[in-house]
C-alpha atoms as a PDB file:
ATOM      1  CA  UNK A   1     120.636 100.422  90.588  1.00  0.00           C
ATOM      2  CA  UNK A   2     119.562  96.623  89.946  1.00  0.00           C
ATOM      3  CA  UNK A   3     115.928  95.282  90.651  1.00  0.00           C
ATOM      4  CA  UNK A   4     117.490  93.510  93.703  1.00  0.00           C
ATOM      5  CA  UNK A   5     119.303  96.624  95.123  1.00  0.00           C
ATOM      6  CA  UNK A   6     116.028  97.949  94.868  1.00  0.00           C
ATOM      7  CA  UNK A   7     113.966  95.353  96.825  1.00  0.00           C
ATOM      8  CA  UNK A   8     116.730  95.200  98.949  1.00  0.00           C
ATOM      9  CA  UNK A   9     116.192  99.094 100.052  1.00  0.00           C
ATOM     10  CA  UNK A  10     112.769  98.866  99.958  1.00  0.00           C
ATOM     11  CA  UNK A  11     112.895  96.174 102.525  1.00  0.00           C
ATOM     12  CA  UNK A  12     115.176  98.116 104.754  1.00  0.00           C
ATOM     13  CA  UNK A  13     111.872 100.464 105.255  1.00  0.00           C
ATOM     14  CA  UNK A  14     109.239  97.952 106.186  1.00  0.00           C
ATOM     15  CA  UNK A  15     107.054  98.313 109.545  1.00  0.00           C
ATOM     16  CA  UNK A  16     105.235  95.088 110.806  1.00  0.00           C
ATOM     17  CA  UNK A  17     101.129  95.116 111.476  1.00  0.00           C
ATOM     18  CA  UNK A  18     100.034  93.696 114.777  1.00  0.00           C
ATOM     19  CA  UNK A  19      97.673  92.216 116.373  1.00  0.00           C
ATOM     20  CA  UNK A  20      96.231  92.878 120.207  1.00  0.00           C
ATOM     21  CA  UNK A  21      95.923  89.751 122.153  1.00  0.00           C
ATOM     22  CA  UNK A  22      94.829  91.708 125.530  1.00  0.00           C
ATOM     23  CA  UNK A  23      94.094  95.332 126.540  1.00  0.00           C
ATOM     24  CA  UNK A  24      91.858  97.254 123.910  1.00  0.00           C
ATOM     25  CA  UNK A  25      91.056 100.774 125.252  1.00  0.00           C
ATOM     26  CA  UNK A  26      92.456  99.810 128.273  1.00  0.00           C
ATOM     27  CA  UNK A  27      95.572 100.585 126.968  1.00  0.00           C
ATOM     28  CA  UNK A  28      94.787 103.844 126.506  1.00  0.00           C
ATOM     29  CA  UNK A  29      94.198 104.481 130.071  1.00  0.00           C
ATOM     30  CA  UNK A  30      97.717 103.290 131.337  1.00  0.00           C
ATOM     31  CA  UNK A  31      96.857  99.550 131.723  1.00  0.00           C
ATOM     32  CA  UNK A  32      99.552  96.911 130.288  1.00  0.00           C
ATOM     33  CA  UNK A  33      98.638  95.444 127.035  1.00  0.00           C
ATOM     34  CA  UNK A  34     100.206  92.058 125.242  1.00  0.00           C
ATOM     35  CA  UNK A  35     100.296  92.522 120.927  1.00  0.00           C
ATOM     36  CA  UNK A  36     101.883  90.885 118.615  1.00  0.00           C
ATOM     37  CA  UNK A  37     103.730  92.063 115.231  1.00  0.00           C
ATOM     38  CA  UNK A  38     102.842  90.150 112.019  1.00  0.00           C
ATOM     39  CA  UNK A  39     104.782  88.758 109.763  1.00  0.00           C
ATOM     40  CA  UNK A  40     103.255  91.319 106.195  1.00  0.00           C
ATOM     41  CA  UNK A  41     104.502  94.317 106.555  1.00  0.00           C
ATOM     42  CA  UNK A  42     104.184  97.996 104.747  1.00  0.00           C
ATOM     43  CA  UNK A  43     107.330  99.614 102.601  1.00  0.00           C
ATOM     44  CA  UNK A  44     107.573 102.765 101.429  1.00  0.00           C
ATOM     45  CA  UNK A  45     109.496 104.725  98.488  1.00  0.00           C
ATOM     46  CA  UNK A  46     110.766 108.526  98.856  1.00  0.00           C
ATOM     47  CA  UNK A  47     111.478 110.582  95.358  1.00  0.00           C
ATOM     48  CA  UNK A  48     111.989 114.439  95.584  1.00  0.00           C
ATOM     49  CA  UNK A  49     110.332 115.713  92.576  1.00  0.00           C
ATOM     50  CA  UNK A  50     110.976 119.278  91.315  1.00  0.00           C
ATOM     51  CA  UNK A  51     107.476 120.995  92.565  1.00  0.00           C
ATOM     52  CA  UNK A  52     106.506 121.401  96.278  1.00  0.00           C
ATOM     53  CA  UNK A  53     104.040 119.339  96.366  1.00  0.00           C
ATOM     54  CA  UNK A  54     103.005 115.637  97.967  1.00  0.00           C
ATOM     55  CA  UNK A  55     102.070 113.039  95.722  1.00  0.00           C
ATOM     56  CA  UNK A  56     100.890 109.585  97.437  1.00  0.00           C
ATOM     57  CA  UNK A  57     100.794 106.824  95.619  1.00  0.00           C
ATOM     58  CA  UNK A  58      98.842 104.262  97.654  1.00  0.00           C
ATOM     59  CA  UNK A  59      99.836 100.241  96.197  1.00  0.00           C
ATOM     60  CA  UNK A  60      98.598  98.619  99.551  1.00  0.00           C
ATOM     61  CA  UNK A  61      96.374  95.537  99.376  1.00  0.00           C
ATOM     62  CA  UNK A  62      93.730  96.146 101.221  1.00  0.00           C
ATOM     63  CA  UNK A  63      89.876  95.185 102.329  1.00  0.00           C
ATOM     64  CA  UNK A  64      87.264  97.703  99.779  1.00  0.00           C
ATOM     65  CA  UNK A  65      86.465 101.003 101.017  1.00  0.00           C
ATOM     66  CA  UNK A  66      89.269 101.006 103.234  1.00  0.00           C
ATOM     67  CA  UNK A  67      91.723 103.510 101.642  1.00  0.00           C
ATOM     68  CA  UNK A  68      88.562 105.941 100.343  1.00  0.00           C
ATOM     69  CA  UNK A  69      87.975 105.799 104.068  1.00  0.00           C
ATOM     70  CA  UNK A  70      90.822 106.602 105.650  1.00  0.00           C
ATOM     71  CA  UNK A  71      92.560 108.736 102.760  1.00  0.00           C
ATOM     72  CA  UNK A  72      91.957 111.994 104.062  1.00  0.00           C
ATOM     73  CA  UNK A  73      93.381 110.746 107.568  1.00  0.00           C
ATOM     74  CA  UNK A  74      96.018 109.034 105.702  1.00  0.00           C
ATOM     75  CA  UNK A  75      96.998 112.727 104.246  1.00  0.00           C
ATOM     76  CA  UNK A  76      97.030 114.273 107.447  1.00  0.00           C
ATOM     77  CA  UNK A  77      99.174 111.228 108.792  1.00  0.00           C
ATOM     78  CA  UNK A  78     102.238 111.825 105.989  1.00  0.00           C
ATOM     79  CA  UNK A  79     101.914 115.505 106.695  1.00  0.00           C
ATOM     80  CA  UNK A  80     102.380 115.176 110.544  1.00  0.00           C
ATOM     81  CA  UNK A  81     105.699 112.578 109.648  1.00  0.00           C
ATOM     82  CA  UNK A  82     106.835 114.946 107.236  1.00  0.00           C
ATOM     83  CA  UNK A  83     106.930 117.923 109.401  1.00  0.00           C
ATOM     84  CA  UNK A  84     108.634 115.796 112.915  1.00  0.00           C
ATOM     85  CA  UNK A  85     111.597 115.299 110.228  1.00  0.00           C
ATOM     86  CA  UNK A  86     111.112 118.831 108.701  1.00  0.00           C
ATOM     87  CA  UNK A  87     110.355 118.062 105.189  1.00  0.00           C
ATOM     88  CA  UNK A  88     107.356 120.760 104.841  1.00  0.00           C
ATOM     89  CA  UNK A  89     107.197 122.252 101.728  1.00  0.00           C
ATOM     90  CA  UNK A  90     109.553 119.708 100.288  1.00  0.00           C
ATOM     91  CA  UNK A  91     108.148 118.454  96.683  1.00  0.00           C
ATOM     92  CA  UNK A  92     107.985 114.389  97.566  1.00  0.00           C
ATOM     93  CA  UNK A  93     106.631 111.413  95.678  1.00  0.00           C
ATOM     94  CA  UNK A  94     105.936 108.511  98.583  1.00  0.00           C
ATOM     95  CA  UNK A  95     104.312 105.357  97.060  1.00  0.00           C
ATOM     96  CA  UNK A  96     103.588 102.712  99.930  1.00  0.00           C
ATOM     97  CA  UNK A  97     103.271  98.818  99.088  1.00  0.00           C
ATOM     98  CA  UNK A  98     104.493  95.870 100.984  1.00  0.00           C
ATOM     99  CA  UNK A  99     101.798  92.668 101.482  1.00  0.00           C
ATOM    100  CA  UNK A 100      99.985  93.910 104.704  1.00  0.00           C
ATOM    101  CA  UNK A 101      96.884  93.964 103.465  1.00  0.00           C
ATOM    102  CA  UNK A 102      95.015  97.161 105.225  1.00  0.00           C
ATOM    103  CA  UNK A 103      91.897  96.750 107.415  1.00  0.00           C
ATOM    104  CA  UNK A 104      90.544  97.452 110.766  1.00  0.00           C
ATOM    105  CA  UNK A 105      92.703  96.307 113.260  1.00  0.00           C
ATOM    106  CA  UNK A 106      95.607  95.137 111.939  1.00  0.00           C
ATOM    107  CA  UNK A 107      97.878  98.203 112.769  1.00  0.00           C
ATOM    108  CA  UNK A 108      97.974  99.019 108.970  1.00  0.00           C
ATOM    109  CA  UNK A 109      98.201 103.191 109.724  1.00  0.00           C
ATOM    110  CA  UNK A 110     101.009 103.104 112.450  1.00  0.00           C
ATOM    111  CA  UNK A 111     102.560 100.349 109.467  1.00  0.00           C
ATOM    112  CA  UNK A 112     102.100 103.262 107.018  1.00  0.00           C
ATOM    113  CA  UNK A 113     103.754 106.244 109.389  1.00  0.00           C
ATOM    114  CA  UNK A 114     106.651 103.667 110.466  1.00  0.00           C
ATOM    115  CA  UNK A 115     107.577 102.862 106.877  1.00  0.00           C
ATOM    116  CA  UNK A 116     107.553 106.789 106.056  1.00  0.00           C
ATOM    117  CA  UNK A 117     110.021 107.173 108.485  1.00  0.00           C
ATOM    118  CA  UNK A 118     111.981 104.639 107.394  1.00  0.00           C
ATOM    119  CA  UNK A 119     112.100 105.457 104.357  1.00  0.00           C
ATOM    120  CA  UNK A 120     113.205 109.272 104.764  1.00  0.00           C
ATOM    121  CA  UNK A 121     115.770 108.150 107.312  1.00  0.00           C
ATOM    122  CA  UNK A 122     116.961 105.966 104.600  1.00  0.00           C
ATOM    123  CA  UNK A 123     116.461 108.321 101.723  1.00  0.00           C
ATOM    124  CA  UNK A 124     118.484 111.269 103.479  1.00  0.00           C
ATOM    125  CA  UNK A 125     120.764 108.905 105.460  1.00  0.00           C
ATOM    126  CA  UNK A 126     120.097 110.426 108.945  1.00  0.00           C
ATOM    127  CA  UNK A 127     120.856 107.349 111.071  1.00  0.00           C
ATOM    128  CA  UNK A 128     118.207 107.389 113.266  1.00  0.00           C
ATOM    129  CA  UNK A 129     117.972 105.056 116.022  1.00  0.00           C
ATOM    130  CA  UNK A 130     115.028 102.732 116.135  1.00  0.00           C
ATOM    131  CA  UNK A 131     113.229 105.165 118.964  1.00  0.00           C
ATOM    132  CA  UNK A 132     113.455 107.687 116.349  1.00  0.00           C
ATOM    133  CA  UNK A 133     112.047 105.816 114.051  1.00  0.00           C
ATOM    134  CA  UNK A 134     109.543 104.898 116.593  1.00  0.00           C
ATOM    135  CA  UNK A 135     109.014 108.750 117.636  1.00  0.00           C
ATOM    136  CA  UNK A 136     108.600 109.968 113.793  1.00  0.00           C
ATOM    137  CA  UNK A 137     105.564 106.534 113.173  1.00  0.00           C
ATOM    138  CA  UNK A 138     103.650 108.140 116.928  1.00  0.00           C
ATOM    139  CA  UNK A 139     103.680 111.445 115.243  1.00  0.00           C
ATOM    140  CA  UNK A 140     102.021 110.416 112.514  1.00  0.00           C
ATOM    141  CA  UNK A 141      99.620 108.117 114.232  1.00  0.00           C
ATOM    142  CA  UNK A 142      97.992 111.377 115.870  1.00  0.00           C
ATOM    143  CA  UNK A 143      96.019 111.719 112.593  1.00  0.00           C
ATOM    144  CA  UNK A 144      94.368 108.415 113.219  1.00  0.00           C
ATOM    145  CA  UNK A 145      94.242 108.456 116.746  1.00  0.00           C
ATOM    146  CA  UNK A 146      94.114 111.856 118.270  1.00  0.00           C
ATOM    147  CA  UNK A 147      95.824 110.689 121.699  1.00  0.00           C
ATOM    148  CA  UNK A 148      97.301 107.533 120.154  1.00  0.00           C
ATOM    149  CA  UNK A 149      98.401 105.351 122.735  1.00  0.00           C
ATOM    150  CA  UNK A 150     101.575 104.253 121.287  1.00  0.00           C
ATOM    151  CA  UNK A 151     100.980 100.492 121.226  1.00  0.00           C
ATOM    152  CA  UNK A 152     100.695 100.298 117.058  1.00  0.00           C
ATOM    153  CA  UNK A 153     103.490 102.099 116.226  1.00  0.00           C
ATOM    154  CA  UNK A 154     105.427 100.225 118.957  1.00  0.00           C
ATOM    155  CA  UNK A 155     104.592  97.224 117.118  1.00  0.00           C
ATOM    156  CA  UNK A 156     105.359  98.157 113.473  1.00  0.00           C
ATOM    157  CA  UNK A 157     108.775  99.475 114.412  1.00  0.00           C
ATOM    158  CA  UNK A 158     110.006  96.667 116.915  1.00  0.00           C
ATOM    159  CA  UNK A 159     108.367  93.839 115.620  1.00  0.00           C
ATOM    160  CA  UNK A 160     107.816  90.350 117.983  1.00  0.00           C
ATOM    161  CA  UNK A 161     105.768  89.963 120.936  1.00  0.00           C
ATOM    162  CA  UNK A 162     105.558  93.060 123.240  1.00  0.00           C
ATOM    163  CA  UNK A 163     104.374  93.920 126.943  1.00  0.00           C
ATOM    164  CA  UNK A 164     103.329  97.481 126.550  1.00  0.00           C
ATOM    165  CA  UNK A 165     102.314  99.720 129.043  1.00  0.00           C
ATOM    166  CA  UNK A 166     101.901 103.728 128.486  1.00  0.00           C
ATOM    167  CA  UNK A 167     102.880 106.284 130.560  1.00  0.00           C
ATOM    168  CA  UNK A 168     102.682 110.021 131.292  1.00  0.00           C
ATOM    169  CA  UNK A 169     106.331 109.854 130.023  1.00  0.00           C
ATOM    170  CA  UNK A 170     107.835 107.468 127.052  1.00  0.00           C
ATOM    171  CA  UNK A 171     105.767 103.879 127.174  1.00  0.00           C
ATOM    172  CA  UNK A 172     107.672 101.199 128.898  1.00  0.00           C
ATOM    173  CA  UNK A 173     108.027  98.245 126.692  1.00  0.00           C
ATOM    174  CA  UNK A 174     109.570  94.658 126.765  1.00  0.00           C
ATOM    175  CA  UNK A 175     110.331  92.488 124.054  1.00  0.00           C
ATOM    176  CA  UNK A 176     109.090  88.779 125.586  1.00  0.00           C
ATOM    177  CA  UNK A 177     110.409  85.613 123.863  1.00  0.00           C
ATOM    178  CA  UNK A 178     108.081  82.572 123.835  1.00  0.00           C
ATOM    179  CA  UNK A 179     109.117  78.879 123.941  1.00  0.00           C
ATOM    180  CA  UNK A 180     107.110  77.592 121.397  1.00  0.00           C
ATOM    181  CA  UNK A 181     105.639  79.399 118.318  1.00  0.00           C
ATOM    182  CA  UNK A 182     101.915  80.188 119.171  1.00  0.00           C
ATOM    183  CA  UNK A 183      99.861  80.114 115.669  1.00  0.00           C
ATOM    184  CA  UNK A 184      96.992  82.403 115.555  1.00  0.00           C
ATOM    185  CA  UNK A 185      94.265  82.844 112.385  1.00  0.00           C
ATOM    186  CA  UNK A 186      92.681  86.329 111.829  1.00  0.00           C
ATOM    187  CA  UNK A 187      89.494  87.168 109.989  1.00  0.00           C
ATOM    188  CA  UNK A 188      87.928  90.368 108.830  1.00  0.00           C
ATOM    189  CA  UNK A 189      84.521  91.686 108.665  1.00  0.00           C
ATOM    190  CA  UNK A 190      85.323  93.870 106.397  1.00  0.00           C
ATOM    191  CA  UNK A 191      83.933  97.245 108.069  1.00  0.00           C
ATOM    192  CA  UNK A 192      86.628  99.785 108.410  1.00  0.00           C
ATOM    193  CA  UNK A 193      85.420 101.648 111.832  1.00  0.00           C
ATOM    194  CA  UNK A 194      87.145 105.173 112.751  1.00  0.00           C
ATOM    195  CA  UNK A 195      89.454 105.081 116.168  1.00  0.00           C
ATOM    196  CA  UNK A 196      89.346 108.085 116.692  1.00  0.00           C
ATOM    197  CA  UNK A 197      85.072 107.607 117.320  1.00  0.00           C
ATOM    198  CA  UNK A 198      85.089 104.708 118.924  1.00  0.00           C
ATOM    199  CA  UNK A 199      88.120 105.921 121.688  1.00  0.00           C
ATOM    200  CA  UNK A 200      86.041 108.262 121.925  1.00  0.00           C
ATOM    201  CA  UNK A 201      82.851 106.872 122.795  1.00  0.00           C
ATOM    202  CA  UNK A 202      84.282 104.810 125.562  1.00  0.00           C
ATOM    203  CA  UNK A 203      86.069 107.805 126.789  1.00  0.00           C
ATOM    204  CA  UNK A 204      82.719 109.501 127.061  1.00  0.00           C
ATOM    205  CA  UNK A 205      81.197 106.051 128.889  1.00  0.00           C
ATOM    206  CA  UNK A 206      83.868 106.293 131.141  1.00  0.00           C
ATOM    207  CA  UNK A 207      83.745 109.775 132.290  1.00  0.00           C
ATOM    208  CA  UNK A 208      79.491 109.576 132.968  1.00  0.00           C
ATOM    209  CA  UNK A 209      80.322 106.527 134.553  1.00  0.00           C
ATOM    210  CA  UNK A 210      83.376 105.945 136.562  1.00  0.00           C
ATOM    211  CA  UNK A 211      82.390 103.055 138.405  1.00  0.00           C
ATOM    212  CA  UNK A 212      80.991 100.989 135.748  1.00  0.00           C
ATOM    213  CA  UNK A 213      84.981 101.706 133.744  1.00  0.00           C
ATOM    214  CA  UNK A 214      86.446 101.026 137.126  1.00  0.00           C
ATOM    215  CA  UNK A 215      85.194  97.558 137.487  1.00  0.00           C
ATOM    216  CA  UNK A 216      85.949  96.584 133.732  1.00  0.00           C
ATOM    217  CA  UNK A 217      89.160  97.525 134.433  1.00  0.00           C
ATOM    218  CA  UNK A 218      90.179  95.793 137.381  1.00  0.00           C
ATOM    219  CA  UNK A 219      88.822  92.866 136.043  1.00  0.00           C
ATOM    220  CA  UNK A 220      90.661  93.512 132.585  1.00  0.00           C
ATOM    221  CA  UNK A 221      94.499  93.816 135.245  1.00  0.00           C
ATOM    222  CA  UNK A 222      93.679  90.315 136.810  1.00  0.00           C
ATOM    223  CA  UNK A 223      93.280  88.691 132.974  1.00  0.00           C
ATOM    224  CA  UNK A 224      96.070  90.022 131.138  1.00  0.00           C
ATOM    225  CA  UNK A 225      98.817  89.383 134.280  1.00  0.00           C
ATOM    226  CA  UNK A 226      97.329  85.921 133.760  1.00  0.00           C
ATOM    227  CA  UNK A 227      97.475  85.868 130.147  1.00  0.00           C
ATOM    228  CA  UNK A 228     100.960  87.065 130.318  1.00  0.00           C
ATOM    229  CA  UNK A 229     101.670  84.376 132.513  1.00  0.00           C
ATOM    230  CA  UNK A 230      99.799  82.129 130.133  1.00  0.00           C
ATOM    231  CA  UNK A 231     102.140  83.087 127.375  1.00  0.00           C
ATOM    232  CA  UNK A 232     105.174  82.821 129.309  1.00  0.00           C
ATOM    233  CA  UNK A 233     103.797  79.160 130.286  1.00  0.00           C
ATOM    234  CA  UNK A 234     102.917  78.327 126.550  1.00  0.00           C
ATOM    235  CA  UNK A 235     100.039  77.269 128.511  1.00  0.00           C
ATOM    236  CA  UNK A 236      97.378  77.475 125.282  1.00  0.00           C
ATOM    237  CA  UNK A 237      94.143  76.217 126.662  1.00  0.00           C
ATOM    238  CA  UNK A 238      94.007  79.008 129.488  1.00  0.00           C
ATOM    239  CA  UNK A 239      95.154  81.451 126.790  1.00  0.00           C
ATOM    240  CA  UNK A 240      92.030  80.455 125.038  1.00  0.00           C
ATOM    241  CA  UNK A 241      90.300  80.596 128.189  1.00  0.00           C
ATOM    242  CA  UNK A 242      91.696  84.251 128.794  1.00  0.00           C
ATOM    243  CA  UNK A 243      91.211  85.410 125.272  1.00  0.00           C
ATOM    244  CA  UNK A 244      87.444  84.279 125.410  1.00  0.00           C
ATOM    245  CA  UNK A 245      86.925  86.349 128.707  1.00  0.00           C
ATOM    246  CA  UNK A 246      88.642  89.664 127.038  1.00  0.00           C
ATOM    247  CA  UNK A 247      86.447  89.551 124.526  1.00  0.00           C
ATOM    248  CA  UNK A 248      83.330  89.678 126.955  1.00  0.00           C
ATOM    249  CA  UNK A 249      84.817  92.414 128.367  1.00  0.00           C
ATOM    250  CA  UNK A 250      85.240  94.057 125.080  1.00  0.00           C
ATOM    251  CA  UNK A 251      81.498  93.885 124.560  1.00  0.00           C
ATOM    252  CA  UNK A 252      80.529  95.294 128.144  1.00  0.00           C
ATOM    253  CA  UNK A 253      82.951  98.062 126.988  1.00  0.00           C
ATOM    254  CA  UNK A 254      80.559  98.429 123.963  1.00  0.00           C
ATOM    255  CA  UNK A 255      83.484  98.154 121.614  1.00  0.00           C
ATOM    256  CA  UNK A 256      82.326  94.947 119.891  1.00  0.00           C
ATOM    257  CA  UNK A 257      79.128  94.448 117.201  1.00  0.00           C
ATOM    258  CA  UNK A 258      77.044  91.621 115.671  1.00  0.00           C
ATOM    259  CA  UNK A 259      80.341  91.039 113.098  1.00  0.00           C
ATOM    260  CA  UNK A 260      82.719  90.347 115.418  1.00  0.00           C
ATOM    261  CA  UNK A 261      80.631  87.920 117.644  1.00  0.00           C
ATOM    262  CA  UNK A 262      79.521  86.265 114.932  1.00  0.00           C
ATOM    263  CA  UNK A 263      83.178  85.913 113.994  1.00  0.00           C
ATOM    264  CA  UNK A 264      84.146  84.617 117.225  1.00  0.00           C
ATOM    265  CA  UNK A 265      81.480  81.877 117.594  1.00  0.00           C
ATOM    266  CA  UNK A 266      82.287  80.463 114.216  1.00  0.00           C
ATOM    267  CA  UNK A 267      85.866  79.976 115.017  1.00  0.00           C
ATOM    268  CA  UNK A 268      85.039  78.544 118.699  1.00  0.00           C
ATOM    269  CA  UNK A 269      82.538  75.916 116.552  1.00  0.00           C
ATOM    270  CA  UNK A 270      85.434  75.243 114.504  1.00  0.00           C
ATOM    271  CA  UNK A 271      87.774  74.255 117.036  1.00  0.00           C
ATOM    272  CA  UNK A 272      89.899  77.244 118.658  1.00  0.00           C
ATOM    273  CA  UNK A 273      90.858  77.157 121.678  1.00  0.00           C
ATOM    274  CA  UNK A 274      89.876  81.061 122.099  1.00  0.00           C
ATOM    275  CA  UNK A 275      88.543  83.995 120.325  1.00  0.00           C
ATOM    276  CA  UNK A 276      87.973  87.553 120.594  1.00  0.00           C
ATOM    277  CA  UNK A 277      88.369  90.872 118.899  1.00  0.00           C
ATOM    278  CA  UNK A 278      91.323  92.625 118.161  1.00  0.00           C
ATOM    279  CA  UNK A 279      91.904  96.514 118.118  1.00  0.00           C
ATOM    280  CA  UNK A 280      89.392  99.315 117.939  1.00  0.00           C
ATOM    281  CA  UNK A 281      86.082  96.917 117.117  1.00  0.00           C
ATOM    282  CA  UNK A 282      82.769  97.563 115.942  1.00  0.00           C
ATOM    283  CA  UNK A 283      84.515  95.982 112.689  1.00  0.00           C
ATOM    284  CA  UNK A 284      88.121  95.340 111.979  1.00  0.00           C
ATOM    285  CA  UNK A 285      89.455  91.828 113.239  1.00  0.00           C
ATOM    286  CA  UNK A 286      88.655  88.836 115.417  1.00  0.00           C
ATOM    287  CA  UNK A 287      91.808  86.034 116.290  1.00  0.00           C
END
């Protein structure tokens, strides 16, 4: 096999990261959410080796601390995608690369449990269809996650710009198309924060306090219909508007930090139109 047959394959198993441009933790709780797919993506390699054993060899860029952080996660994640396609006990060597660099935020674990299942689709020539695909990157995502809502792995498998909503059944998604490209600069503050802690915390919020989630919400259902709209309209300067009000209600949700404001106002003093926080917060990414 040539160098380029090689790429070529190893192409064939990438999984896009994403970024949230409306509905963090809201999500979770059945409310639409708008995220985009970026353009670096994860790949990953399969090789049966003679032992029963799983070796991971981990060649992601990524921010420091991240993979020591999220390794043991990261285990439990290729287990879980191993055992939806029933590979248990199956002596594997998976080495993940691709130039998404890893980091709070951008999607890079559902980009890891996508490009596994690529990869073994590919590697034992099952055919799966892209929901399969899809299904095998959720399953893994429960290592990161717990109750993952779906929205990341969405993302790394279908790529573009999705409206996702999830259900008590399979997450109703559509694929929107934009007018004009929309350009959008992300930073890092470099602290890789744990999902499953911070879902967690606002779960517990929520459930002492009802009425205080309640209100967040229904002021989270008017913004994103608008931002949808907003997007639909290419209509940038509300966007901004919009984006700047979701991050507000990211901090009354508790979900943001000193990082990520301090993020945000620096790129509002430099001239964008709007800034907030993307994914789980207190660290990852601000847009």
């Amino acid at each position: 096999m040539t160098a380029s047959s090689q790429n070529n394959d190893l192409m064939k198993t990438s999984a896009f990261g994403k970024l949230i441009l409306f509905g963090e933790h809201f999500v979770v709780y059945g409310a639409p959410a708008l995220v985009g797919a970026v353009a670096a993506s994860t790949v990953c390699k399969v090789q049966f080796t003679s032992g029963n054993e799983v070796e991971i060899v981990d060649e992601r860029p990524s921010v420091p601390n991240y993979k020591v952080q999220k390794a043991e996660e990261g285990k439990k994640a290729v287990d879980l995608v191993l055992k939806h396609f029933n590979m248990e006990g199956k002596g594997v060597k998976l080495t993940f690369g691709g130039d998404l660099c890893c980091v709070s935020g951008i999607g890079a674990s559902a980009a890891q449990t996508v490009s596994l299942s690529r990869a073994i689709d590919q590697t034992l020539a099952l055919k799966l269809t892209e929901e399969e695909i899809n299904t095998g990157g959720y399953e893994g995502e429960k290592a990161y996650h717990g109750t993952p809502s779906g929205i990341d792995n969405t993302a790394a498998t279908y790529g573009g710009l999705l409206r996702f909503q999830r259900t008590s059944g399979d997450p109703i998604f559509v694929k929107k198309k934009i007018k004009d490209p929309i350009r959008i600069v992300y930073a890092s503050t470099g602290i890789t924060a744990s999902t499953t802690e911070v879902v967690g915390d606002v779960r517990s919020r929520k459930e002492s306090d009802p009425e205080w989630f309640d209100k967040l919400m229904a002021k989270y259902l008017n913004l994103v219909a608008e931002g949808e709209k907003a997007i639909d309209e290419c209509d940038l300067k509300k966007l901004g508007t919009l984006m700047d009000e979701n991050h507000a209600l990211c901090q009354e949700l508790t979900v943001s930090c000193k990082e990520l404001d301090d993020l945000v106002e620096a790129a509002r003093r430099a001239g964008a139109i709007g800034a907030k926080m993307s994914g789980t917060g207190r660290g990852g990414l601000m847009l």
